[in-house]
C-alpha atoms as a PDB file:
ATOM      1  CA  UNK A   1      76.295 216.586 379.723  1.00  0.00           C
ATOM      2  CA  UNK A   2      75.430 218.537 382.831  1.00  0.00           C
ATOM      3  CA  UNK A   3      72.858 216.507 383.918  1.00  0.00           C
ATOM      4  CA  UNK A   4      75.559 213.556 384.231  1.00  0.00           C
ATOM      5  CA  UNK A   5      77.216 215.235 386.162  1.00  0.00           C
ATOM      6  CA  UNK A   6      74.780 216.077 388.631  1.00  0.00           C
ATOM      7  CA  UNK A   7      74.015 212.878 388.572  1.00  0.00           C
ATOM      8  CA  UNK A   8      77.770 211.747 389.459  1.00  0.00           C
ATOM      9  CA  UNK A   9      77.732 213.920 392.013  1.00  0.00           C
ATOM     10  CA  UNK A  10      74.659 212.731 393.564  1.00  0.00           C
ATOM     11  CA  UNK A  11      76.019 209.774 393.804  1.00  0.00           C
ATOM     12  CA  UNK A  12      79.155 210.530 395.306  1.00  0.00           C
ATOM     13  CA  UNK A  13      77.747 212.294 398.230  1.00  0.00           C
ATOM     14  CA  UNK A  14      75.432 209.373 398.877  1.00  0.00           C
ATOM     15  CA  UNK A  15      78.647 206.907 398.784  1.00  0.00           C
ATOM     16  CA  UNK A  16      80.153 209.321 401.086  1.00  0.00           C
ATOM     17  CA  UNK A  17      77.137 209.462 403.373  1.00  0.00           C
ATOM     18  CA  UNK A  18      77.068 205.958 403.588  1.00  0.00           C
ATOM     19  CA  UNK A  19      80.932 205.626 404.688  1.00  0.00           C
ATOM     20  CA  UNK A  20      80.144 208.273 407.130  1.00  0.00           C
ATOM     21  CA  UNK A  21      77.222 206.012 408.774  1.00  0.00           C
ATOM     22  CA  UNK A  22      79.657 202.851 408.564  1.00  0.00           C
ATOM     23  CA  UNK A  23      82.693 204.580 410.598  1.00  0.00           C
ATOM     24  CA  UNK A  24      80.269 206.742 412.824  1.00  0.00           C
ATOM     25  CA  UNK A  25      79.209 203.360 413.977  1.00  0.00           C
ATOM     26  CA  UNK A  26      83.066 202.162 414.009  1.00  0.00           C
ATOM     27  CA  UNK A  27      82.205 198.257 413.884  1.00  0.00           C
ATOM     28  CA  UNK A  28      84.127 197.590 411.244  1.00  0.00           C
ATOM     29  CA  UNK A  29      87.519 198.951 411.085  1.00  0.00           C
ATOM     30  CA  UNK A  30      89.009 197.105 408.705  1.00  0.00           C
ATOM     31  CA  UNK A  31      86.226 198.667 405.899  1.00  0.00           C
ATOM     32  CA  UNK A  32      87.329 201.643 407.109  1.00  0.00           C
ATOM     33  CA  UNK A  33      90.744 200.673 406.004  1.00  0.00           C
ATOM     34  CA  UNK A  34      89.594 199.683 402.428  1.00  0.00           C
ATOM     35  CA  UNK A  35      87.470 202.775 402.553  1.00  0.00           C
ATOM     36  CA  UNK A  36      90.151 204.776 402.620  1.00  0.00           C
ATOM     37  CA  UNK A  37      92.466 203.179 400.505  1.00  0.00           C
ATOM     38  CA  UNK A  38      89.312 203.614 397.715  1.00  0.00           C
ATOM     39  CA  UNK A  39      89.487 207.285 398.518  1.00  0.00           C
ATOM     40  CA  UNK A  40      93.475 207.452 397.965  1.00  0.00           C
ATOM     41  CA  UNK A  41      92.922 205.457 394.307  1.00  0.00           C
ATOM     42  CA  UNK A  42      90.371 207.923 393.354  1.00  0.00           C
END
């Protein structure tokens, strides 16, 4: 059980790394927008 959820967890902070890289860069704005409507929903 624990190990799933170091494995979730993982995860997220490799999602959120990669959202990072995508606005640092700021090319697409409207991503960003879906981005953070994602983050709202979850």
């Amino acid at each position: 059980m624990q190990k799933v959820v170091i494995i979730n967890y993982s995860i997220q902070i490799v999602v959120h790394a990669v959202f990072l890289i995508i606005i640092r860069l700021d090319k697409a704005p409207l991503l960003r927008q879906s981005i953070w409507q994602i983050q709202v929903k979850n």
